[in-house]
C-alpha atoms as a PDB file:
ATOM      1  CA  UNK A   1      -5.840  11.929  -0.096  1.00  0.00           C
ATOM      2  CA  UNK A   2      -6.983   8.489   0.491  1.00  0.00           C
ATOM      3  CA  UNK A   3      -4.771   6.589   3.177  1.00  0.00           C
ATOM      4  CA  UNK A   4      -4.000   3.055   4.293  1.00  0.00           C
ATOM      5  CA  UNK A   5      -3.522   2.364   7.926  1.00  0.00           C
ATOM      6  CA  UNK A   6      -1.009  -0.562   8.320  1.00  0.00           C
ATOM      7  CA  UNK A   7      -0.177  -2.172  11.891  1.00  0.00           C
ATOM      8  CA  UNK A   8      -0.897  -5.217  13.589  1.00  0.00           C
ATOM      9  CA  UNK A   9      -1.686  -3.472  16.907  1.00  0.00           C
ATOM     10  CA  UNK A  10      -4.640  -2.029  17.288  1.00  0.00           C
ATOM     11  CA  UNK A  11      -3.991   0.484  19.485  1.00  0.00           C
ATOM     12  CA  UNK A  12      -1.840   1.986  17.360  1.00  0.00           C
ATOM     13  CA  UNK A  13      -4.323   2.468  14.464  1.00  0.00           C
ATOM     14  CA  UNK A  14      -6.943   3.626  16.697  1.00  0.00           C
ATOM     15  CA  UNK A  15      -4.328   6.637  18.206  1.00  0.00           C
ATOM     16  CA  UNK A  16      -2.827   7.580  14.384  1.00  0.00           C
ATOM     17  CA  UNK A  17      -6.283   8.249  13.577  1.00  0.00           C
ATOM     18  CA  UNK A  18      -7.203  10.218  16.093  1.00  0.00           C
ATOM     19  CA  UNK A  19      -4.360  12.242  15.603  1.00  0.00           C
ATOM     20  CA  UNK A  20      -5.136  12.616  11.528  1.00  0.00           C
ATOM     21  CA  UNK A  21      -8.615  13.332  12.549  1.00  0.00           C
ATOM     22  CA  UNK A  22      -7.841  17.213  12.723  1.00  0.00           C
ATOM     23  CA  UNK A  23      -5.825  17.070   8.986  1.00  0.00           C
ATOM     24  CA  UNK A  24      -8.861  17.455   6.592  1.00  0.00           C
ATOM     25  CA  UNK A  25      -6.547  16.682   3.762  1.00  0.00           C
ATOM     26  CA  UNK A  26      -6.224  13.169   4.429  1.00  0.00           C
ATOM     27  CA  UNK A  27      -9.122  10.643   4.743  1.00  0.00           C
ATOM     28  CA  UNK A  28      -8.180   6.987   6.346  1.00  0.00           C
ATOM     29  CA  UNK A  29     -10.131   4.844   4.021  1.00  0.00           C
ATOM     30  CA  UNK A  30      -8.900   1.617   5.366  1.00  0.00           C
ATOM     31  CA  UNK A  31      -6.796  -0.290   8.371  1.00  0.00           C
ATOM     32  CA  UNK A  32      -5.075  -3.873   7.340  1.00  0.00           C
ATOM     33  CA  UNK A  33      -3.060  -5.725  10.600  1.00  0.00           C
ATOM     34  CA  UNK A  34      -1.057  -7.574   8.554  1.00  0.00           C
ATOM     35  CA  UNK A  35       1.141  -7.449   5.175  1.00  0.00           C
ATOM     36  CA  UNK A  36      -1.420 -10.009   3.295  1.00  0.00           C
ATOM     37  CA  UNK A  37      -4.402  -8.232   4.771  1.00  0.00           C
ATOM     38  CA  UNK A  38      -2.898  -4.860   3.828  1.00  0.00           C
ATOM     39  CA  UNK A  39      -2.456  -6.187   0.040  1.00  0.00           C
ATOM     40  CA  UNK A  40      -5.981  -7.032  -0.533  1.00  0.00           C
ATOM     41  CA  UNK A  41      -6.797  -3.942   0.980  1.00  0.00           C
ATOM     42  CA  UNK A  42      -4.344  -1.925  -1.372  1.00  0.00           C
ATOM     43  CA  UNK A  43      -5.942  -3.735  -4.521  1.00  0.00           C
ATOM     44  CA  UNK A  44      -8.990  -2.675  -2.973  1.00  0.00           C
ATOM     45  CA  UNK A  45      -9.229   0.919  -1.544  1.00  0.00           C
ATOM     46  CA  UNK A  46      -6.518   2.219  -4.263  1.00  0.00           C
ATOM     47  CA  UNK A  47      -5.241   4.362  -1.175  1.00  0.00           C
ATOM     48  CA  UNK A  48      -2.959   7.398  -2.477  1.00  0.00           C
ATOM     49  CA  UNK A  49      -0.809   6.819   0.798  1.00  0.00           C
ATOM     50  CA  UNK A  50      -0.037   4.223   3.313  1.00  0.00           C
ATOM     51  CA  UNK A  51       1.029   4.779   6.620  1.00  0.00           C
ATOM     52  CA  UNK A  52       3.205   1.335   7.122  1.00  0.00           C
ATOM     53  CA  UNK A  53       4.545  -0.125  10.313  1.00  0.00           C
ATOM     54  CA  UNK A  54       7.921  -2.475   9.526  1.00  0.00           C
ATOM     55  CA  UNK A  55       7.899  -5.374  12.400  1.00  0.00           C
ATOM     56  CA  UNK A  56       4.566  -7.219  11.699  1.00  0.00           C
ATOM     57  CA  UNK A  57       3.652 -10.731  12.382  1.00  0.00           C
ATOM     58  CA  UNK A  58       4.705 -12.866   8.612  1.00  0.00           C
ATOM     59  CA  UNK A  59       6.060 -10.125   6.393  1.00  0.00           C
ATOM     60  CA  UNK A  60       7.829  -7.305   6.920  1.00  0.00           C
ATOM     61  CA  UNK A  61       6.441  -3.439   5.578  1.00  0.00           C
ATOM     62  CA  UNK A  62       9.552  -4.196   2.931  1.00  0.00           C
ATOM     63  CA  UNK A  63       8.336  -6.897   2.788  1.00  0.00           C
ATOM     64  CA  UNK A  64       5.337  -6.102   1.494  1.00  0.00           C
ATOM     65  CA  UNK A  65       5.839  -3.161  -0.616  1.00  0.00           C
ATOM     66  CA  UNK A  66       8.277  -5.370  -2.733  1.00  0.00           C
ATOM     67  CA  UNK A  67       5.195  -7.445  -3.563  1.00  0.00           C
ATOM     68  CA  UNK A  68       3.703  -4.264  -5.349  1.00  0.00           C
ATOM     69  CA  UNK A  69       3.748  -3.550  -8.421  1.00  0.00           C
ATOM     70  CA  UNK A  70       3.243   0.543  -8.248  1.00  0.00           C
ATOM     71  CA  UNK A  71       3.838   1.634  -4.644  1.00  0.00           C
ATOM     72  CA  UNK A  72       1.473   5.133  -3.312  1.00  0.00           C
ATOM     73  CA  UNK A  73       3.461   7.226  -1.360  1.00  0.00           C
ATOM     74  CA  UNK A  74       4.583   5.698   1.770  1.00  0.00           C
ATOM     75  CA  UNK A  75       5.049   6.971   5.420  1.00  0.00           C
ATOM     76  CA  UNK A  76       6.475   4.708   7.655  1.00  0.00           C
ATOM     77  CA  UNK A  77       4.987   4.633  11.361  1.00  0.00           C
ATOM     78  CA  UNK A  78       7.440   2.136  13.452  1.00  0.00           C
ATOM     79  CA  UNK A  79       9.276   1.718  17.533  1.00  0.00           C
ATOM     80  CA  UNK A  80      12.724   1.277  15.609  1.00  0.00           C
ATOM     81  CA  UNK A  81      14.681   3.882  14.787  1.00  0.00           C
ATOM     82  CA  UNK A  82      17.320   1.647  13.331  1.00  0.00           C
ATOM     83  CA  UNK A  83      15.274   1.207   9.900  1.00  0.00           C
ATOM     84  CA  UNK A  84      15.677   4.890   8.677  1.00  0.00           C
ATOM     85  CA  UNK A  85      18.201   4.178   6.525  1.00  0.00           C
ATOM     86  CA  UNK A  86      16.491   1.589   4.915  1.00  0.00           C
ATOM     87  CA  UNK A  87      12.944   3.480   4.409  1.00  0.00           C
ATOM     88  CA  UNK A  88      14.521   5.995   2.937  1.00  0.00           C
ATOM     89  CA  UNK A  89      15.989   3.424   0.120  1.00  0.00           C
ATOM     90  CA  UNK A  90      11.862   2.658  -0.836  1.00  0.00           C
ATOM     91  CA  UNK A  91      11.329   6.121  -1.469  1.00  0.00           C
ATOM     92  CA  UNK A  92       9.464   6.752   1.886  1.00  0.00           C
ATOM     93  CA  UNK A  93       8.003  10.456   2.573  1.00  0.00           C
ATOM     94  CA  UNK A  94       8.769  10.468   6.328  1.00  0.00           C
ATOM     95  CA  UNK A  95       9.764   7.888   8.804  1.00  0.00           C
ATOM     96  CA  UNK A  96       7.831   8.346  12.481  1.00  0.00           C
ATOM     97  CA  UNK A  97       8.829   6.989  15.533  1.00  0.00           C
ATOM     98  CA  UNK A  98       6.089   5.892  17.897  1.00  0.00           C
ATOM     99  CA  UNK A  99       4.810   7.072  20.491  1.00  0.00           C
ATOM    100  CA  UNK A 100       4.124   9.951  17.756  1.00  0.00           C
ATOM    101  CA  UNK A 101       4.276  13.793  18.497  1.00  0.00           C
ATOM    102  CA  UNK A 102       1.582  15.880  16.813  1.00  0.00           C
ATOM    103  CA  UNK A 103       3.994  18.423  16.178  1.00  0.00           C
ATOM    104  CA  UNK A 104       6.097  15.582  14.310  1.00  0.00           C
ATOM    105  CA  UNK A 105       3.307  14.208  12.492  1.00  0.00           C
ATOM    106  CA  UNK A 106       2.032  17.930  11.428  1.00  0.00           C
ATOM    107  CA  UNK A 107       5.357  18.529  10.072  1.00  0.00           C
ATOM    108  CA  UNK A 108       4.778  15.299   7.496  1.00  0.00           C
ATOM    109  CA  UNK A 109       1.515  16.105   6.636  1.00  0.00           C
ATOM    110  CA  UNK A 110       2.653  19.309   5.464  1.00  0.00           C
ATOM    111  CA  UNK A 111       5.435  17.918   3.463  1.00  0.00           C
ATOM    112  CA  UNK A 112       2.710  15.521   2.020  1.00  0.00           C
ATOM    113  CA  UNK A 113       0.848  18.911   1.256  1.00  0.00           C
ATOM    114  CA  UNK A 114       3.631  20.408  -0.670  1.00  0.00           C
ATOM    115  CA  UNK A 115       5.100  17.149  -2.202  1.00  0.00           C
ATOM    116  CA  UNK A 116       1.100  16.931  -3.729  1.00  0.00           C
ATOM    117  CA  UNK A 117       1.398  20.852  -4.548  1.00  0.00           C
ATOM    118  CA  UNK A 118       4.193  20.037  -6.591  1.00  0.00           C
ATOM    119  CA  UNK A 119       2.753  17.209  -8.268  1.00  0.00           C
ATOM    120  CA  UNK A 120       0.016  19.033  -9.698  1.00  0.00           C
ATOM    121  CA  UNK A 121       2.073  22.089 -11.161  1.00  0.00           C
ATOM    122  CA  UNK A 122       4.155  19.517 -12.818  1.00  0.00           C
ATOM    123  CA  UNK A 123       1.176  17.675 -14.793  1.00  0.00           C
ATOM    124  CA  UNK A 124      -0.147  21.009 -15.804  1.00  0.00           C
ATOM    125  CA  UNK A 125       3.471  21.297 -17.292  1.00  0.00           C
ATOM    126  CA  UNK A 126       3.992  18.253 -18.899  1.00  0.00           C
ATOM    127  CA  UNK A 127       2.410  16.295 -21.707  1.00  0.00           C
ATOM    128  CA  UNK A 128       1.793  12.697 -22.514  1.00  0.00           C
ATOM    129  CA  UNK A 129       4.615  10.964 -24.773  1.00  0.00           C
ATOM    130  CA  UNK A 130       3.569   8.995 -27.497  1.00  0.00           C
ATOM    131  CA  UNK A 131       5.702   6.342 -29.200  1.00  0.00           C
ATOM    132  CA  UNK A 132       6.768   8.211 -32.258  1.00  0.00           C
ATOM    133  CA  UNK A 133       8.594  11.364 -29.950  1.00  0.00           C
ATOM    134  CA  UNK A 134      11.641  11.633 -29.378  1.00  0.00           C
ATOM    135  CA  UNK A 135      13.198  12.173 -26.413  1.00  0.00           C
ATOM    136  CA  UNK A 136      16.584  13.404 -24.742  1.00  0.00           C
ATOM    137  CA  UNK A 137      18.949  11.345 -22.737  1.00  0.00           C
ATOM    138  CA  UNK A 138      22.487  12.060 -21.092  1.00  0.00           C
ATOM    139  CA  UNK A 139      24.165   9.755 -18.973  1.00  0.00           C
ATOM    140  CA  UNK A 140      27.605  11.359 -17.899  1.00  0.00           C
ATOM    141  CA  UNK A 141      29.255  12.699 -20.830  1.00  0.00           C
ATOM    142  CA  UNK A 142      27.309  10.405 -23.403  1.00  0.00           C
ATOM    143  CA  UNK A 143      24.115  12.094 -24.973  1.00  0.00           C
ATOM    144  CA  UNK A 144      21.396  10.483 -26.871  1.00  0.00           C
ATOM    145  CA  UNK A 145      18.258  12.131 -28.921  1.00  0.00           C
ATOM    146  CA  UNK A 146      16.002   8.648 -29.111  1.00  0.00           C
ATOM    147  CA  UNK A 147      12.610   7.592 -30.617  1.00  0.00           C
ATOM    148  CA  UNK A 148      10.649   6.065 -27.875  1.00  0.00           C
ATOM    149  CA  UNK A 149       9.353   3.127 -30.145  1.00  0.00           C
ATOM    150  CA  UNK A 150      13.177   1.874 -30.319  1.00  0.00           C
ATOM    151  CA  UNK A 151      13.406   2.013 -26.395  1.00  0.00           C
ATOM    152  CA  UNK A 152      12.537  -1.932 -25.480  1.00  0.00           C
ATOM    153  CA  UNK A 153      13.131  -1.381 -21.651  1.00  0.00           C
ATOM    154  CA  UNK A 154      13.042   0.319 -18.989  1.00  0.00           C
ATOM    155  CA  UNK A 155      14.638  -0.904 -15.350  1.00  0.00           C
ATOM    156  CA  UNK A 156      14.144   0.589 -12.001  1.00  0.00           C
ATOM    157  CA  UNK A 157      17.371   1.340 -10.012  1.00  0.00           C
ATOM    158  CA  UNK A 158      16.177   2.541  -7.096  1.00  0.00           C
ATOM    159  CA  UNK A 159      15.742   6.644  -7.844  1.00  0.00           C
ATOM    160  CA  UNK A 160      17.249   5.652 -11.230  1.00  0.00           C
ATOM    161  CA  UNK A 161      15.710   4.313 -14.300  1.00  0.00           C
ATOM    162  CA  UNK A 162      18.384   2.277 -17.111  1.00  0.00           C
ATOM    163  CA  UNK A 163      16.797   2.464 -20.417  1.00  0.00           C
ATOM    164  CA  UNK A 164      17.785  -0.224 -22.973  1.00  0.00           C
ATOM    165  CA  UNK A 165      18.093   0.987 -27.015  1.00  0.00           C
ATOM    166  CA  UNK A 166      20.203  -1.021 -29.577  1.00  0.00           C
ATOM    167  CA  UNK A 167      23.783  -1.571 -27.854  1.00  0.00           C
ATOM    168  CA  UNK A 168      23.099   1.012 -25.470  1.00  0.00           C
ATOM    169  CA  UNK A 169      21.694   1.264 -21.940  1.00  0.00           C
ATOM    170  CA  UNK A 170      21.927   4.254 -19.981  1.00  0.00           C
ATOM    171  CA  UNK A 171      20.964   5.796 -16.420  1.00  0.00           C
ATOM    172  CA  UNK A 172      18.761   8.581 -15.994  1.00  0.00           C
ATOM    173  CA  UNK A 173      17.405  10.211 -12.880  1.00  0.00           C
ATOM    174  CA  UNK A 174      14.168   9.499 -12.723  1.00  0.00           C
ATOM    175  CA  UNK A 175      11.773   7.079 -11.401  1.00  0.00           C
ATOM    176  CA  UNK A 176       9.620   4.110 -12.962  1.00  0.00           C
ATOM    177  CA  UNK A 177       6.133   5.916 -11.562  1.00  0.00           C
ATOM    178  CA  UNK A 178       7.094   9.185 -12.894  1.00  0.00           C
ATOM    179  CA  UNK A 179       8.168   7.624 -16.449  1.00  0.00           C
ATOM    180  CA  UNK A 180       4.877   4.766 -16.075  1.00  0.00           C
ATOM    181  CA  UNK A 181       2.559   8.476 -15.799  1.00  0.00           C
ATOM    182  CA  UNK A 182       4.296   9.475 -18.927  1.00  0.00           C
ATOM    183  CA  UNK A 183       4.378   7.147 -21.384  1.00  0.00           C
ATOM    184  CA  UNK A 184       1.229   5.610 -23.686  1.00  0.00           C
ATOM    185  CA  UNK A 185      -0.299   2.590 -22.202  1.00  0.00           C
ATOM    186  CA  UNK A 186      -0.542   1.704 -25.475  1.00  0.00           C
ATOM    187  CA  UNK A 187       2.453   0.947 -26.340  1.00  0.00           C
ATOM    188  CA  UNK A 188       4.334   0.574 -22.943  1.00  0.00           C
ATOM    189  CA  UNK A 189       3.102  -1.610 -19.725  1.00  0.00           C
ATOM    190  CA  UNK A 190       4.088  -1.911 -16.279  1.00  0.00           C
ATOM    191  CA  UNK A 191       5.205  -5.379 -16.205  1.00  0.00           C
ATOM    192  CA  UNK A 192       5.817  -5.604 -12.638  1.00  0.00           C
ATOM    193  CA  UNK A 193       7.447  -2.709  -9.591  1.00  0.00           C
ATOM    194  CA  UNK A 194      11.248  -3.358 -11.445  1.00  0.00           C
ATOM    195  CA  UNK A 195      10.386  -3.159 -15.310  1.00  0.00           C
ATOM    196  CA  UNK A 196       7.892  -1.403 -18.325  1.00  0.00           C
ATOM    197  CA  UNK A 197       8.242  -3.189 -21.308  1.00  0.00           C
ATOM    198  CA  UNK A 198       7.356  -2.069 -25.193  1.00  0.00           C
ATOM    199  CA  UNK A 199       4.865  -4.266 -26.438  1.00  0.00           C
ATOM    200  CA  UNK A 200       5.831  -3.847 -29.949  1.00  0.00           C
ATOM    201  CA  UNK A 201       9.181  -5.350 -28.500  1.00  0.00           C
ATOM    202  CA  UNK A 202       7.268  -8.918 -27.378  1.00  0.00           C
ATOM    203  CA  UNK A 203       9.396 -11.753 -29.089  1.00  0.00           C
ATOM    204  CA  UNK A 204       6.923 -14.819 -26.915  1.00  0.00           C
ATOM    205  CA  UNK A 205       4.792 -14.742 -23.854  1.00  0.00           C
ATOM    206  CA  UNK A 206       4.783 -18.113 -21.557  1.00  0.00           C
ATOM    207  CA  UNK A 207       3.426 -18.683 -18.127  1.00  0.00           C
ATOM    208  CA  UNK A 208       5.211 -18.333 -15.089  1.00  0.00           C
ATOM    209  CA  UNK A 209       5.276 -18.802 -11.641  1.00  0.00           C
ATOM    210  CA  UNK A 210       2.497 -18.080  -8.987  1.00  0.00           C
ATOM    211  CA  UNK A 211      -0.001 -17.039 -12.083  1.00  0.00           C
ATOM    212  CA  UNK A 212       2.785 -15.116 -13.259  1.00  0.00           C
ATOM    213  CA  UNK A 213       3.855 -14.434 -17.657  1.00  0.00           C
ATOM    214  CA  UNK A 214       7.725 -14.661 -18.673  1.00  0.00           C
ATOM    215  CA  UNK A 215       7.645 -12.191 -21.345  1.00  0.00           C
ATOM    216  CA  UNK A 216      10.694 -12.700 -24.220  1.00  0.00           C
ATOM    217  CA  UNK A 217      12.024  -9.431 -26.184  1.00  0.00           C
ATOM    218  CA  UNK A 218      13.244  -9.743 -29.278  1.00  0.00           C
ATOM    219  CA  UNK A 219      16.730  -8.761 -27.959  1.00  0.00           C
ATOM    220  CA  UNK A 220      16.429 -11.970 -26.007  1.00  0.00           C
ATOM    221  CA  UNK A 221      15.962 -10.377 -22.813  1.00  0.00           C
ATOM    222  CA  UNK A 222      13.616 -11.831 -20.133  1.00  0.00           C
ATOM    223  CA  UNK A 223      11.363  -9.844 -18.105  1.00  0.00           C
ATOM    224  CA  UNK A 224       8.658 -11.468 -15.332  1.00  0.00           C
ATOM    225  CA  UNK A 225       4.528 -10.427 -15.698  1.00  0.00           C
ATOM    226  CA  UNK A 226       3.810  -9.961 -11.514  1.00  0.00           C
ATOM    227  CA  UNK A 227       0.653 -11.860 -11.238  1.00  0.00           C
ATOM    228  CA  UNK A 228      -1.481  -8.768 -10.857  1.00  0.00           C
ATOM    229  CA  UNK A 229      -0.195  -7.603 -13.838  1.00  0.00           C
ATOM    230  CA  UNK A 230      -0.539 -10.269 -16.262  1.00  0.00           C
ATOM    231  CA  UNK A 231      -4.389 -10.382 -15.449  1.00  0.00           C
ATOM    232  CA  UNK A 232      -4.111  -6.715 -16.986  1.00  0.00           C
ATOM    233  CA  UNK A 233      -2.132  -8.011 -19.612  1.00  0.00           C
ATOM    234  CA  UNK A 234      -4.342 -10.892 -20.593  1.00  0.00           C
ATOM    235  CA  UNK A 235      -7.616  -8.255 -20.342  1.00  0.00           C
ATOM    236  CA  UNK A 236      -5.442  -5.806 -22.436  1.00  0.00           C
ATOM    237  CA  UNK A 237      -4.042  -8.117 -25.382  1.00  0.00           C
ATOM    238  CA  UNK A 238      -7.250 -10.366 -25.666  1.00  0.00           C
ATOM    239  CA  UNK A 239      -9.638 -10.444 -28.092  1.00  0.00           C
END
């Protein structure tokens, strides 16, 4: 796996190295010493996991993953043990305290292991979904069987996903990357970290801040292009 070293001190990217040096399975592609540096480095390397220090000079490391659009897996590497919480609310593999125990660090790298075990099994398992399928959705006691080409939405609530159909908009347990794997770029795009839109759904496009797009539904509902994305879009939708 291809990691991201994030931290503004030096030192402490030259010690986590040496301590991944004996872990084979990971292979530090990069170090960034800030948030900016650590987002052109992201765009980049296309690292499958960042190691991510919180206090940094200008941004924070939530900071900076709310600036991306699809996040790798993230380990945080941080002094504070008062952010744990929080990490744990972006999804975050492991949280290590510095100065970092090899024994504590070995124990992450084999949950890393596993977590990419896991991963693999379940593509072998599962299949693309095209627009035309049909899919199953319960949220409490409510059930739904729904074509995917009448889903117009779909919004990222932390480990949730709400889907909007017609009237309805329910909350399943899953989680924008898993459903963004999924689903035919063809017919549904990543508009940003929060939102995939169906592009059959596109009522007007406009631009928006910061190099941004403000794509309209048809419903009426606005959703925001992240700058990254909308070069995507543009390359995707031109002729």
């Amino acid at each position: 796996m291809k990691a991201l070293i994030i931290d503004d001190e030096r030192l402490a990217r030259t010690e986590l190295k040496r301590l991944l040096a004996p872990f084979k399975e990971i292979k530090v592609v990069g170090e960034a010493v800030n948030a900016d540096d650590a987002l052109e480095k992201i765009q980049q390397l296309k690292p499958d996991l960042l190691f991510l220090d919180i206090q940094m000079p200008g941004k924070t490391g939530f900071e900076m993953l709310e600036e991306l659009d699809s996040v790798p897996i993230v380990i945080f590497v941080t002094a504070y043990d008062e952010y744990a919480l929080k990490a744990f609310e972006y999804n975050a593999l492991d949280y290590l305290l510095k100065p970092i125990e090899p024994k504590r660090l070995e124990e992450t790298v084999n949950k890393l292991i596993e977590k990419k075990r896991k991963k693999i099994i379940g593509e072998l398992d599962k299949e693309n979904l095209a627009e035309t399928d049909q899919v199953f959705v319960k949220d409490g006691e409510k059930c739904w069987f729904v074509k995917l080409e009448t889903i117009r939405l779909f919004e990222s609530e932390g480990n949730y996903v709400r889907i909007y159909f017609g009237d309805n908009k329910p909350l399943i347990l899953r989680t924008l990357n898993y459903l963004d794997e999924r689903l035919d770029d063809k017919t549904f795009f990543r508009a940003n970290r929060k939102h995939i839109i169906n592009l059959k759904w596109i009522a007007s496009i406009e631009p928006w801040l910061n190099g941004g797009l403000l794509v309209k539904l048809k419903d009426g509902q606005k959703v925001e292009v992240s700058r990254r994305q909308a070069i995507k879009f543009k390359d995707m939708l031109s002729l």
